[in-house]
PDB file of N, CA and C in Angstrom:
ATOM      1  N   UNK A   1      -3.114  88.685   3.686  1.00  0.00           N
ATOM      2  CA  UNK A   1      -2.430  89.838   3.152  1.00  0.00           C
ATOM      3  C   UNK A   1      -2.814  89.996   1.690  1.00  0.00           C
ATOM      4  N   UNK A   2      -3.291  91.081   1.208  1.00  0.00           N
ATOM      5  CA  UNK A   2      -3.948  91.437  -0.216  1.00  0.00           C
ATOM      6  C   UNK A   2      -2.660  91.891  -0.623  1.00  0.00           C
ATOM      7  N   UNK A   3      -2.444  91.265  -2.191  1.00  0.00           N
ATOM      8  CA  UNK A   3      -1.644  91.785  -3.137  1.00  0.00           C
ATOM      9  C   UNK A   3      -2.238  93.261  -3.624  1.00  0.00           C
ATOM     10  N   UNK A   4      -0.878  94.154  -4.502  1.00  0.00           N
ATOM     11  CA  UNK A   4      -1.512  95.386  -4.664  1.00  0.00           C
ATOM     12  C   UNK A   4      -2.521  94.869  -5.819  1.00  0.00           C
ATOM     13  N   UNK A   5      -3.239  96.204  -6.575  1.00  0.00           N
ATOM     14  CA  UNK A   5      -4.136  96.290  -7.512  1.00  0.00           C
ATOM     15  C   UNK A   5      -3.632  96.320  -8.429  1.00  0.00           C
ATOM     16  N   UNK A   6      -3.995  95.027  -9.161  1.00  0.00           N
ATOM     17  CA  UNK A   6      -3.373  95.141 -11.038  1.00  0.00           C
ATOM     18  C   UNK A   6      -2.300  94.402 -11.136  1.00  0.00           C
ATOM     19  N   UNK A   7      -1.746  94.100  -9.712  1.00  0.00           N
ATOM     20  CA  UNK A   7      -0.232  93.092  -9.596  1.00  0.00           C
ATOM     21  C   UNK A   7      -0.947  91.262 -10.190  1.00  0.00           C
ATOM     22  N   UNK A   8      -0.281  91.025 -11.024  1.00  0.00           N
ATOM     23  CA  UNK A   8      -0.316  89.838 -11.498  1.00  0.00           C
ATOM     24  C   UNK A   8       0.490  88.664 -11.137  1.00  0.00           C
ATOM     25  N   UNK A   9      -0.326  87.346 -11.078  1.00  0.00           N
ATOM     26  CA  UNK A   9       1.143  86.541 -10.318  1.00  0.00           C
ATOM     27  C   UNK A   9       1.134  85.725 -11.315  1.00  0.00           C
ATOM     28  N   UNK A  10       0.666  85.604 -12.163  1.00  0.00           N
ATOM     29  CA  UNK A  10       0.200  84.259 -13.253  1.00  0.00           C
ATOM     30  C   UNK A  10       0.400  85.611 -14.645  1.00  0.00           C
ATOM     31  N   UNK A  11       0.363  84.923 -16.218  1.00  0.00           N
ATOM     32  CA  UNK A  11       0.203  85.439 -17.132  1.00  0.00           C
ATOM     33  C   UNK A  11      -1.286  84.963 -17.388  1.00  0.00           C
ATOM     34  N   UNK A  12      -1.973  85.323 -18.508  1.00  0.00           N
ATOM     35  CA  UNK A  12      -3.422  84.996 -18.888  1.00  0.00           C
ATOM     36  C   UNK A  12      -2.520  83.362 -19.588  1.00  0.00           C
ATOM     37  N   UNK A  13      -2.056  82.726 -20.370  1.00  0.00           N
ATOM     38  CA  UNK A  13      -2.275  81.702 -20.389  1.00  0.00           C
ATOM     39  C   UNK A  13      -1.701  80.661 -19.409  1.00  0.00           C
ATOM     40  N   UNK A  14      -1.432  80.999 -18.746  1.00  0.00           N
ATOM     41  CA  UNK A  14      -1.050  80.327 -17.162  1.00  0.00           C
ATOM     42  C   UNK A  14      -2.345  80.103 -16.058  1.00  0.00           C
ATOM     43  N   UNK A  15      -3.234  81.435 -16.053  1.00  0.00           N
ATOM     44  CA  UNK A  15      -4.456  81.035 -15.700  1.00  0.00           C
ATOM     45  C   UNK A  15      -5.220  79.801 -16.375  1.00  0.00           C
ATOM     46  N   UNK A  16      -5.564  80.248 -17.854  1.00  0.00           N
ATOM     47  CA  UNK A  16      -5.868  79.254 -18.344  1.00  0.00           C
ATOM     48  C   UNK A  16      -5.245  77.592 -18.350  1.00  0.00           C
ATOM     49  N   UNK A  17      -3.869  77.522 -18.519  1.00  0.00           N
ATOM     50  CA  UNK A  17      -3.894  76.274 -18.035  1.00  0.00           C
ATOM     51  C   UNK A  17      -3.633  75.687 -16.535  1.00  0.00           C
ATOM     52  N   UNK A  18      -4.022  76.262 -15.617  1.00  0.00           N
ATOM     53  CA  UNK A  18      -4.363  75.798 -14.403  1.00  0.00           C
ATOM     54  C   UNK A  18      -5.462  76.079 -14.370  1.00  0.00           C
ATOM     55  N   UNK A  19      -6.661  76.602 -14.978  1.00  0.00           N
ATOM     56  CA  UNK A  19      -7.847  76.734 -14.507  1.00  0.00           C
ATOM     57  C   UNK A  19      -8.536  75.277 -15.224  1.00  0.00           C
ATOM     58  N   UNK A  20      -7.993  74.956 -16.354  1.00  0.00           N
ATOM     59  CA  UNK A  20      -8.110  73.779 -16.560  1.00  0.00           C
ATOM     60  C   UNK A  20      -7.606  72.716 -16.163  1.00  0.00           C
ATOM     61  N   UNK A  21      -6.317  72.414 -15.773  1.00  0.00           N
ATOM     62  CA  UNK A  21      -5.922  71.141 -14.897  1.00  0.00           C
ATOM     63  C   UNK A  21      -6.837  71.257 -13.778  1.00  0.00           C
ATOM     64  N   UNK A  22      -7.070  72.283 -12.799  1.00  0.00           N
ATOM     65  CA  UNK A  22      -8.187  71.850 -11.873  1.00  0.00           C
ATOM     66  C   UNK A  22      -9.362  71.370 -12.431  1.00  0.00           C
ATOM     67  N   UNK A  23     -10.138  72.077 -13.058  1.00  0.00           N
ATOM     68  CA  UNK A  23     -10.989  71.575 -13.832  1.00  0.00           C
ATOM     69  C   UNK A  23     -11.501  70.089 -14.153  1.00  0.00           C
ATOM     70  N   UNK A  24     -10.079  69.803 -14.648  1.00  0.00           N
ATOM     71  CA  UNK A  24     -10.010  68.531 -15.135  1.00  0.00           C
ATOM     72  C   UNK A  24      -9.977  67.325 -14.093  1.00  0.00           C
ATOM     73  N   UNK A  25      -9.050  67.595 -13.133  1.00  0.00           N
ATOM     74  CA  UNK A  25      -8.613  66.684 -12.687  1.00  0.00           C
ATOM     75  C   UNK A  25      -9.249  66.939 -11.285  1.00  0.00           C
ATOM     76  N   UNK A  26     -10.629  66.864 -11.330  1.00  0.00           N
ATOM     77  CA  UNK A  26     -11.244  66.878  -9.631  1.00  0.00           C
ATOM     78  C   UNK A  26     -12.820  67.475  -9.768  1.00  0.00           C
ATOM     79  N   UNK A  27     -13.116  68.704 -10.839  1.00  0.00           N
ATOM     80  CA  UNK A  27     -14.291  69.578 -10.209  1.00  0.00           C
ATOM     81  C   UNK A  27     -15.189  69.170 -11.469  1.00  0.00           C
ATOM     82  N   UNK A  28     -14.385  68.708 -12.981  1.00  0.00           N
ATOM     83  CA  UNK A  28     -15.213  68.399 -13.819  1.00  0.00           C
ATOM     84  C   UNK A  28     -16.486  66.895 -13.500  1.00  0.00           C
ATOM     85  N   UNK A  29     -15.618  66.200 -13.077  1.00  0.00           N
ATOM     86  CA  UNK A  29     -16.584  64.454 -13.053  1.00  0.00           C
ATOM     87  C   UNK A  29     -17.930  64.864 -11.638  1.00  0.00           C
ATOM     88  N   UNK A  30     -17.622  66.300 -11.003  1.00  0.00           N
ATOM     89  CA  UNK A  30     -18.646  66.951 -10.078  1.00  0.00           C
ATOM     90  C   UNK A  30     -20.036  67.406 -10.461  1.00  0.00           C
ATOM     91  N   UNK A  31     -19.656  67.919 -11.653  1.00  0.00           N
ATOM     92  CA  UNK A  31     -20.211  69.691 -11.822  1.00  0.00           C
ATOM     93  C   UNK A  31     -21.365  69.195 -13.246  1.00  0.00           C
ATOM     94  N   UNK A  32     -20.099  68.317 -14.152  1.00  0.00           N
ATOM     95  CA  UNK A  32     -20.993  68.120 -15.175  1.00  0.00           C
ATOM     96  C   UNK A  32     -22.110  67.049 -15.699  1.00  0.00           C
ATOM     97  N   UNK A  33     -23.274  67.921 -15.269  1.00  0.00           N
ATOM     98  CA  UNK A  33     -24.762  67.302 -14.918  1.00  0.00           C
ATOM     99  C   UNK A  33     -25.497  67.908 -16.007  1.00  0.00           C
ATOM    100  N   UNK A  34     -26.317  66.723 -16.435  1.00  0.00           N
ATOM    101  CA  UNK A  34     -27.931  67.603 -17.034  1.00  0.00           C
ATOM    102  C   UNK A  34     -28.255  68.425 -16.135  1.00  0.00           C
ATOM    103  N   UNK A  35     -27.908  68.771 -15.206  1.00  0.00           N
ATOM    104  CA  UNK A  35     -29.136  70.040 -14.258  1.00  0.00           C
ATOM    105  C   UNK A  35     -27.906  71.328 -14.057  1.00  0.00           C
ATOM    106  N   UNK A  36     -26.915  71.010 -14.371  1.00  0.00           N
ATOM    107  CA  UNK A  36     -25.344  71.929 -14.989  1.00  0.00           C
ATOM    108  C   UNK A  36     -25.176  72.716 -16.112  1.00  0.00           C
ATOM    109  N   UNK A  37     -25.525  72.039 -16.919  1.00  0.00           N
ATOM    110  CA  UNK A  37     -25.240  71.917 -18.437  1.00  0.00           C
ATOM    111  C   UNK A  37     -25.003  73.534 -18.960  1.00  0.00           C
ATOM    112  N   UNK A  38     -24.499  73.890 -19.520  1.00  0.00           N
ATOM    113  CA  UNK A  38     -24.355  75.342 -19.636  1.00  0.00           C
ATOM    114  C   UNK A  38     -24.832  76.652 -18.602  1.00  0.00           C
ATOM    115  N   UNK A  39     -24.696  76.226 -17.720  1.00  0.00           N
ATOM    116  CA  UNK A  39     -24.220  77.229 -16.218  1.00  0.00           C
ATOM    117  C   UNK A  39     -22.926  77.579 -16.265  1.00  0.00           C
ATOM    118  N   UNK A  40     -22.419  78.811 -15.988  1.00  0.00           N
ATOM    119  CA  UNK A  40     -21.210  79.205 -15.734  1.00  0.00           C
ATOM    120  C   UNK A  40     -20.708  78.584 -14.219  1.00  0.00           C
ATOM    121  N   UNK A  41     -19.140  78.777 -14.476  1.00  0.00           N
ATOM    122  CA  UNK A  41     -18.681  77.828 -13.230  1.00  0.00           C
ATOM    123  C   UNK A  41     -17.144  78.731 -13.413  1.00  0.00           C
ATOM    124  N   UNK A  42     -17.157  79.338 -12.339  1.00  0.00           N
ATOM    125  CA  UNK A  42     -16.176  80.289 -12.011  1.00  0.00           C
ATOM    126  C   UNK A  42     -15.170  79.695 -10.536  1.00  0.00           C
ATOM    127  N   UNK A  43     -13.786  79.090 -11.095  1.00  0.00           N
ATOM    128  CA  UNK A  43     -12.892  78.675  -9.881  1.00  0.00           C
ATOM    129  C   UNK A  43     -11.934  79.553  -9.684  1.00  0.00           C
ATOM    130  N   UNK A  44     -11.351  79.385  -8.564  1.00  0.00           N
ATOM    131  CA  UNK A  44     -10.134  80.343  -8.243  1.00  0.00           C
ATOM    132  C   UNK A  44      -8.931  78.862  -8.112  1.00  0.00           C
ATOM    133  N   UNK A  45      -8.132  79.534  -9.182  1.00  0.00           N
ATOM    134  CA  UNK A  45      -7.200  77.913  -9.504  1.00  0.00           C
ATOM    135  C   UNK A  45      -5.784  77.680  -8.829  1.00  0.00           C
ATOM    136  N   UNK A  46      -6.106  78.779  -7.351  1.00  0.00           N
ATOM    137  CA  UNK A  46      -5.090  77.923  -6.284  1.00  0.00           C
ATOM    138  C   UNK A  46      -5.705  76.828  -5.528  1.00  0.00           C
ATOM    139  N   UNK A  47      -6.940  77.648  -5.042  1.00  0.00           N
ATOM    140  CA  UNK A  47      -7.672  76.761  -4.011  1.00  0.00           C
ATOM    141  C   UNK A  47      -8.359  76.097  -4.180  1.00  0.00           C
ATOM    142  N   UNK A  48      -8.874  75.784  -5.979  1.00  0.00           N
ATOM    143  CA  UNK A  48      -9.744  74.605  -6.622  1.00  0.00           C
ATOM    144  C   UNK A  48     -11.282  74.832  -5.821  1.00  0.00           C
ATOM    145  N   UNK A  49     -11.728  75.867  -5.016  1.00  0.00           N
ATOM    146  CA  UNK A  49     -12.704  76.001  -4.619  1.00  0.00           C
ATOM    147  C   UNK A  49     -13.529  76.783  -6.057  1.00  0.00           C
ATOM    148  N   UNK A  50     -14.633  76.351  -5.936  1.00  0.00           N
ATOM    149  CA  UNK A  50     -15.277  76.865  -7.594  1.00  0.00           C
ATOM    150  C   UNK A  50     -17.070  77.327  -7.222  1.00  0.00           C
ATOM    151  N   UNK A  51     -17.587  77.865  -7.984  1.00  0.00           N
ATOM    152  CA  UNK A  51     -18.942  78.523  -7.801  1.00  0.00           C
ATOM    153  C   UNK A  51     -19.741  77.885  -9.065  1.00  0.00           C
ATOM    154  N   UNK A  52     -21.173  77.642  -8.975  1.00  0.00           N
ATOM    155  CA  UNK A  52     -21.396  77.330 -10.299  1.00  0.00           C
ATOM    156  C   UNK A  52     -22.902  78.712 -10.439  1.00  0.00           C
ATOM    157  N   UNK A  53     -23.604  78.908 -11.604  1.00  0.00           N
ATOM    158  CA  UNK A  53     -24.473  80.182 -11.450  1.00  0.00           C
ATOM    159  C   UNK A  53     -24.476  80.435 -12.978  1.00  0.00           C
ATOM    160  N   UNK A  54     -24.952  81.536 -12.785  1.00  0.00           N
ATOM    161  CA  UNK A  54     -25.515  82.048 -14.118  1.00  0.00           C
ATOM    162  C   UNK A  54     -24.890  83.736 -14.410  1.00  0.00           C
ATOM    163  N   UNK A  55     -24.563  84.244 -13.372  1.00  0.00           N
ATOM    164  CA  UNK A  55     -24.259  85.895 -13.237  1.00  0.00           C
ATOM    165  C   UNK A  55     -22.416  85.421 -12.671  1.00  0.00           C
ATOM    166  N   UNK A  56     -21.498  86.406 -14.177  1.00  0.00           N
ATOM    167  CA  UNK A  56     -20.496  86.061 -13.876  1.00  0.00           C
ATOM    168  C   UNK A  56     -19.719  87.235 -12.746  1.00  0.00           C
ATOM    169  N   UNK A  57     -20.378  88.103 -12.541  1.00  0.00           N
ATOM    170  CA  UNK A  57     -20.378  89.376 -11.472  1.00  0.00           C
ATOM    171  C   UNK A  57     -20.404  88.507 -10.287  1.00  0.00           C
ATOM    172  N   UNK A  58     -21.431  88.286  -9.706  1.00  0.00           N
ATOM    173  CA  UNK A  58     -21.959  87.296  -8.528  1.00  0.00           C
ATOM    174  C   UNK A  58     -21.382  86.930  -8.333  1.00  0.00           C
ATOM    175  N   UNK A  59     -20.641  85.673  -9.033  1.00  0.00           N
ATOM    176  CA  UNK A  59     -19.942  84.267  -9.173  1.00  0.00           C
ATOM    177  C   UNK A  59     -18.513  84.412  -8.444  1.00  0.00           C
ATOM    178  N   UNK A  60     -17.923  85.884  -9.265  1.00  0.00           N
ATOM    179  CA  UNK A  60     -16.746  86.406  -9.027  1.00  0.00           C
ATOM    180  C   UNK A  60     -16.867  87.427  -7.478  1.00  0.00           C
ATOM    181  N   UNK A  61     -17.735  87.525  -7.241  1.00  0.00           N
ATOM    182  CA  UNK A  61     -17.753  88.223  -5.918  1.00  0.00           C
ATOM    183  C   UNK A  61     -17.956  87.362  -5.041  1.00  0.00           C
ATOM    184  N   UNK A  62     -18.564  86.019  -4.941  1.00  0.00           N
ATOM    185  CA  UNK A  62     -18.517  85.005  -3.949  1.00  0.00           C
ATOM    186  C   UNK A  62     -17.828  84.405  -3.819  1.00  0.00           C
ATOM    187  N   UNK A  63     -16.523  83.967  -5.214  1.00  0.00           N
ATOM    188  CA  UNK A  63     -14.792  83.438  -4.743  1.00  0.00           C
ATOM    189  C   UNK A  63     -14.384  84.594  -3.896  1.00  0.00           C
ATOM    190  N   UNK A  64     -14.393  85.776  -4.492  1.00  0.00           N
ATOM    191  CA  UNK A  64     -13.764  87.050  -3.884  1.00  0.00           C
ATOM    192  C   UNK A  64     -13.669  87.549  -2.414  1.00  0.00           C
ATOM    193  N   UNK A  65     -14.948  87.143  -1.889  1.00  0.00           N
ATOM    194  CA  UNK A  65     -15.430  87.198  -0.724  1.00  0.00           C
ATOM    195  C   UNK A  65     -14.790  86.281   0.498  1.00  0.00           C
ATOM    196  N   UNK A  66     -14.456  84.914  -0.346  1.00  0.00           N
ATOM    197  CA  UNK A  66     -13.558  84.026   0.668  1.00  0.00           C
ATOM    198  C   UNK A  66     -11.993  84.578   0.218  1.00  0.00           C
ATOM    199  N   UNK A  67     -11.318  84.744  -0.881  1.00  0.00           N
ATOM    200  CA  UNK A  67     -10.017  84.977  -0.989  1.00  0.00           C
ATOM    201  C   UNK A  67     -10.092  86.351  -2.378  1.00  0.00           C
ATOM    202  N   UNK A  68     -10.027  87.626  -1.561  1.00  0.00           N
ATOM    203  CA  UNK A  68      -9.989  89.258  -2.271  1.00  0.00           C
ATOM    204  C   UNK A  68      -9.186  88.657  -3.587  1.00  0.00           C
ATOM    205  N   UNK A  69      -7.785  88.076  -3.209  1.00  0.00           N
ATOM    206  CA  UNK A  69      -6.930  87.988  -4.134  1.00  0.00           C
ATOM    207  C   UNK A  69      -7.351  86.621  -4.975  1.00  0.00           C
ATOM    208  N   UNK A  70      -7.999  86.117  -5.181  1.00  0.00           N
ATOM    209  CA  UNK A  70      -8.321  85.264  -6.281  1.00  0.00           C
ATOM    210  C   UNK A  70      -7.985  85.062  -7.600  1.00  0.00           C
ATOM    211  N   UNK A  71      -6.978  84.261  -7.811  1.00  0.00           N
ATOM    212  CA  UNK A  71      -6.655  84.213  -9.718  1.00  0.00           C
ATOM    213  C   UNK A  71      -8.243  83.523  -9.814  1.00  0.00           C
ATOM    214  N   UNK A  72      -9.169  83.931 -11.316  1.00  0.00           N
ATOM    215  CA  UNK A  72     -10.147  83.114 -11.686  1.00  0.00           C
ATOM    216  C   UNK A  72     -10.184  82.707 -12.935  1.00  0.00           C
ATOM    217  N   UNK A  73     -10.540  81.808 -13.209  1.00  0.00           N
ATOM    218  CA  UNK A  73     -11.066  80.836 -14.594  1.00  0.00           C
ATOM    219  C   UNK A  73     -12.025  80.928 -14.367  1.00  0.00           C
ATOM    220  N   UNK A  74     -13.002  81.169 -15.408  1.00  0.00           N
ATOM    221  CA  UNK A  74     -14.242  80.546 -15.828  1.00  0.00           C
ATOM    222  C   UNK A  74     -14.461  80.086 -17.390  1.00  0.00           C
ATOM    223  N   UNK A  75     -15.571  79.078 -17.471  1.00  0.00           N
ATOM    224  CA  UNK A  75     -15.806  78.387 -18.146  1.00  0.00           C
ATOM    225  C   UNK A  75     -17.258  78.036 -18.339  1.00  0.00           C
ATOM    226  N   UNK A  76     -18.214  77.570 -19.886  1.00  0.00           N
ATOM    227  CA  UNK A  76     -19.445  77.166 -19.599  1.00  0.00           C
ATOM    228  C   UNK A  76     -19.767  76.063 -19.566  1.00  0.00           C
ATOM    229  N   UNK A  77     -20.308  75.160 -18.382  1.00  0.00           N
ATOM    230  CA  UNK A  77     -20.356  73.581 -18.294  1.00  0.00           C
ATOM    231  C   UNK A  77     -20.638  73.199 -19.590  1.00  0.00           C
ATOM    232  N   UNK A  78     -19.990  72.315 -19.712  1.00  0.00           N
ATOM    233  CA  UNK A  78     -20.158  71.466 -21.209  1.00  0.00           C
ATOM    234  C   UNK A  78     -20.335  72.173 -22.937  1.00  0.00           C
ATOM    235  N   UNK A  79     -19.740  73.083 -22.888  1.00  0.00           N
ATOM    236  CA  UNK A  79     -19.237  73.964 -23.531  1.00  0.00           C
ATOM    237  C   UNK A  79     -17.959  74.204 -23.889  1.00  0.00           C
ATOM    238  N   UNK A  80     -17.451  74.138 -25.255  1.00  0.00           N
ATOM    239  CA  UNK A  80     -16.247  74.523 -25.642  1.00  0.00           C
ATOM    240  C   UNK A  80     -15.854  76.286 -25.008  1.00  0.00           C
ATOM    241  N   UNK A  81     -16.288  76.675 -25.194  1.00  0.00           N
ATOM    242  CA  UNK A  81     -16.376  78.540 -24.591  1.00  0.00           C
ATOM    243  C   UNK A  81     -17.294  78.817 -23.813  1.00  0.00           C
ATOM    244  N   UNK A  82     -16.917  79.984 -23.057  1.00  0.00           N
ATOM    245  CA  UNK A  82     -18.274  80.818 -22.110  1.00  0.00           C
ATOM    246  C   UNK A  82     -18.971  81.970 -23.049  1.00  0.00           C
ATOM    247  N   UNK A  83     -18.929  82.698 -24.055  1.00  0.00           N
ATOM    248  CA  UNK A  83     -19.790  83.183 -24.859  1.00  0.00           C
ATOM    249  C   UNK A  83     -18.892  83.319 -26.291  1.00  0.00           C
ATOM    250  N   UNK A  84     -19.680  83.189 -27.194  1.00  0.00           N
ATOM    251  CA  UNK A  84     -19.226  83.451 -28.392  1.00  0.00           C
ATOM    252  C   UNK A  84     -19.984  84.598 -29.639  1.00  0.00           C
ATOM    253  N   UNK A  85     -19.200  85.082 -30.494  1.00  0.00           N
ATOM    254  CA  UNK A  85     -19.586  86.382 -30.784  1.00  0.00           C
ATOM    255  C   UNK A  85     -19.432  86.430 -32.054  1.00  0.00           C
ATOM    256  N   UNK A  86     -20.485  85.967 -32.943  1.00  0.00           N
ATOM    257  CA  UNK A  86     -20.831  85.931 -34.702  1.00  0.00           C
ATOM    258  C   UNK A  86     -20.995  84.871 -34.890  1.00  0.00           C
ATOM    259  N   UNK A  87     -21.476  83.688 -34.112  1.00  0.00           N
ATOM    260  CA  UNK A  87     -22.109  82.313 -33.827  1.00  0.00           C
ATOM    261  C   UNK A  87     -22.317  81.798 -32.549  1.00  0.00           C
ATOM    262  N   UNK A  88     -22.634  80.402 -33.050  1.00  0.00           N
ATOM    263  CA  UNK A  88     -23.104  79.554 -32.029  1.00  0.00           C
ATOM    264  C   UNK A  88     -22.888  78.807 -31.501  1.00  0.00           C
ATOM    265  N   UNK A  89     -22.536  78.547 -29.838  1.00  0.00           N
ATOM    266  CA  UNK A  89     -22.244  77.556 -29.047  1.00  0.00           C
ATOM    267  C   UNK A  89     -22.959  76.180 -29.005  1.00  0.00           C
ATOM    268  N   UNK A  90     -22.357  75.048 -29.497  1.00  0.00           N
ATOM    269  CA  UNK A  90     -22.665  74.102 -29.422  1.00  0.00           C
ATOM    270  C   UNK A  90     -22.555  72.879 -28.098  1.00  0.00           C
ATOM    271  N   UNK A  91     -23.148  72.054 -27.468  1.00  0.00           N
ATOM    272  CA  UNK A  91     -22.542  71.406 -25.925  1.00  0.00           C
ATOM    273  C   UNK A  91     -21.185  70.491 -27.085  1.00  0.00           C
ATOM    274  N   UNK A  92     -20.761  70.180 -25.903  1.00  0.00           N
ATOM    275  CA  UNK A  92     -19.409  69.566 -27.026  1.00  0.00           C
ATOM    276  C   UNK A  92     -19.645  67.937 -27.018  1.00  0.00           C
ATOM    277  N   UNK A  93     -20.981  67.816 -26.435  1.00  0.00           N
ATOM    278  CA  UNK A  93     -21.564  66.423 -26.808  1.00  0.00           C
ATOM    279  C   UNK A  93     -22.058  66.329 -28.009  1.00  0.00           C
ATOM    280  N   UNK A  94     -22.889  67.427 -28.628  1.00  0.00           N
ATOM    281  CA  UNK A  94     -22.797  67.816 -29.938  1.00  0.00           C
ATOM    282  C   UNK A  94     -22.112  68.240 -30.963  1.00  0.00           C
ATOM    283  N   UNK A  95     -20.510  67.983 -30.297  1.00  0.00           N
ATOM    284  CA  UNK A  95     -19.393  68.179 -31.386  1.00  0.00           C
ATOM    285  C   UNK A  95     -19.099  66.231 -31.581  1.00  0.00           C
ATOM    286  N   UNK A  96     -18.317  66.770 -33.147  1.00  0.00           N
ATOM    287  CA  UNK A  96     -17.460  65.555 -33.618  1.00  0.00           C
ATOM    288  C   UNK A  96     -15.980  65.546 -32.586  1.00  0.00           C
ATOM    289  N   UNK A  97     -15.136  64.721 -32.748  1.00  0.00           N
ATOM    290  CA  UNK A  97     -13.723  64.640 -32.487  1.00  0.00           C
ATOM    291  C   UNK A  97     -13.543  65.191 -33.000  1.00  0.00           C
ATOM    292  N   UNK A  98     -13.410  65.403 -34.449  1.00  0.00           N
ATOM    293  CA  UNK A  98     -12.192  66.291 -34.946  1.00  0.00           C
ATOM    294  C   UNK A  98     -12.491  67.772 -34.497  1.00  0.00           C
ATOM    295  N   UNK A  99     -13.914  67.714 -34.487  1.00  0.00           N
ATOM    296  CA  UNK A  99     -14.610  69.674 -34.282  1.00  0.00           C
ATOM    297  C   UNK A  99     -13.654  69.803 -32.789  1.00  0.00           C
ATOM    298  N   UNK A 100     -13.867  68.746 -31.918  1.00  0.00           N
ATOM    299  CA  UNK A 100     -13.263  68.972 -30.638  1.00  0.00           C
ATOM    300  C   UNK A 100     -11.828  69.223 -30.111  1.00  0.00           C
ATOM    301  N   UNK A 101     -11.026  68.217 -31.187  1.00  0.00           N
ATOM    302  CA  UNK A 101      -9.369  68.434 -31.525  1.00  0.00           C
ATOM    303  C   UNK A 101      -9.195  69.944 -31.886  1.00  0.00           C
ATOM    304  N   UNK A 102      -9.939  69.944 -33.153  1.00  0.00           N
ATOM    305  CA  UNK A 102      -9.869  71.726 -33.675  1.00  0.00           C
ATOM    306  C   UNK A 102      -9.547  72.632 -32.515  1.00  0.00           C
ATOM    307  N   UNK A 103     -10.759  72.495 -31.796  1.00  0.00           N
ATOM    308  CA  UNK A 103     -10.719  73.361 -30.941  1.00  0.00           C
ATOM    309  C   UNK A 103      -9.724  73.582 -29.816  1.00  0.00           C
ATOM    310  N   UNK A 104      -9.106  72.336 -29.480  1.00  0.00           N
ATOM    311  CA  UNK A 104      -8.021  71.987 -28.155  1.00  0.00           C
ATOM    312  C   UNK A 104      -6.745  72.787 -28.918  1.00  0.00           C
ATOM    313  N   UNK A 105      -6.623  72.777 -30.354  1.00  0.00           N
ATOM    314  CA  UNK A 105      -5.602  73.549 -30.926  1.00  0.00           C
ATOM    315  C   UNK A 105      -5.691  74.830 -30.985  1.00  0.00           C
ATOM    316  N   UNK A 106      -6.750  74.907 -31.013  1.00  0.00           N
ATOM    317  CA  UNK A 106      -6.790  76.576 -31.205  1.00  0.00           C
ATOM    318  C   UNK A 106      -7.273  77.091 -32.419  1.00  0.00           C
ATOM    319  N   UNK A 107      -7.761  76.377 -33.597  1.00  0.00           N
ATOM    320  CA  UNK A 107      -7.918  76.274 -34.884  1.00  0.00           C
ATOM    321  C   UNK A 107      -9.581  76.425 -34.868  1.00  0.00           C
ATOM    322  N   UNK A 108     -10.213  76.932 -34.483  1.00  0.00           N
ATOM    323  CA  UNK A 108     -11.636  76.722 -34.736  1.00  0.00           C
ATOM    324  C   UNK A 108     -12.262  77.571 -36.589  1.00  0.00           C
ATOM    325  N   UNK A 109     -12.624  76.849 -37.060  1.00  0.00           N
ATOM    326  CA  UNK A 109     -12.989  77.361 -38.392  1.00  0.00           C
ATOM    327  C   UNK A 109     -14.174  76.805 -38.335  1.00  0.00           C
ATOM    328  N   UNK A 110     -15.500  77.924 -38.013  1.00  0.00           N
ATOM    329  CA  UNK A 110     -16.547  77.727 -38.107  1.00  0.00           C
ATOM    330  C   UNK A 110     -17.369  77.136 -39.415  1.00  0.00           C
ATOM    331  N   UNK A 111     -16.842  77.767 -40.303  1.00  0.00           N
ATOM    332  CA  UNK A 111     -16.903  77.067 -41.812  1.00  0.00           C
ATOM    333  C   UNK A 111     -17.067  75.928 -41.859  1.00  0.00           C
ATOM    334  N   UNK A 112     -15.966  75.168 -41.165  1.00  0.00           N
ATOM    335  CA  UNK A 112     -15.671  74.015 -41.839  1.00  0.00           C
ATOM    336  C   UNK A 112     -16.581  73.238 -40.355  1.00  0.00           C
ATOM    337  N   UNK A 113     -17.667  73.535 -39.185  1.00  0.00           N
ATOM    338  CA  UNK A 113     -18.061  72.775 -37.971  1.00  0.00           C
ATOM    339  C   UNK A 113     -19.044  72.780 -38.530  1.00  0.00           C
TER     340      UNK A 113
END
């Protein structure tokens, strides 16, 4: 049974933190490979079923395809963010701790990375 269009069951940071507890706790110790490494990886964070790829259109039409109604997260393997806009993405193997704390807060000050 398809929910209507535009009906929300989650808020946006509710996605986000279930798109990360799955993440975390099952699809990350999978996914993140040198042959991964900044590929997009698009899950639907009821069913922890996840896509990995390069086209976030695609990605989202092949969860879609098994469940229309899909809440999705995405994320870029080994990447603090999936694109960023007046700099540069670093793998977060190439971050410090603290650059990495920063970021878990919400505080990112490029300045100071």
């Amino acid at each position: 049974m398809s929910t209507q269009a535009g009906l929300r069951r989650y808020t946006v940071d509710e996605v986000v933190e279930r798109g990360q507890a799955v993440y975390e706790n099952g699809v990350r110790d999978q996914v993140e490979t040198k042959d991964n490494l900044g590929k997009l990886l698009l899950l639907d964070i009821e069913t922890g079923h996840y896509v990995i790829g390069d086209d976030r259109i695609e990605l989202a039409r092949r969860l879609r395809a098994e469940n229309p109604d899909a809440m999705l997260y995405g994320l870029k393997i080994g990447y603090p963010a999936a694109t960023a806009i007046g700099t540069t993405l670093r793998p977060l193997s190439q971050m410090s701790e603290a650059e990495i704390q920063r970021l878990e807060r919400g505080h990112s000050d490029e300045s100071s990375v």
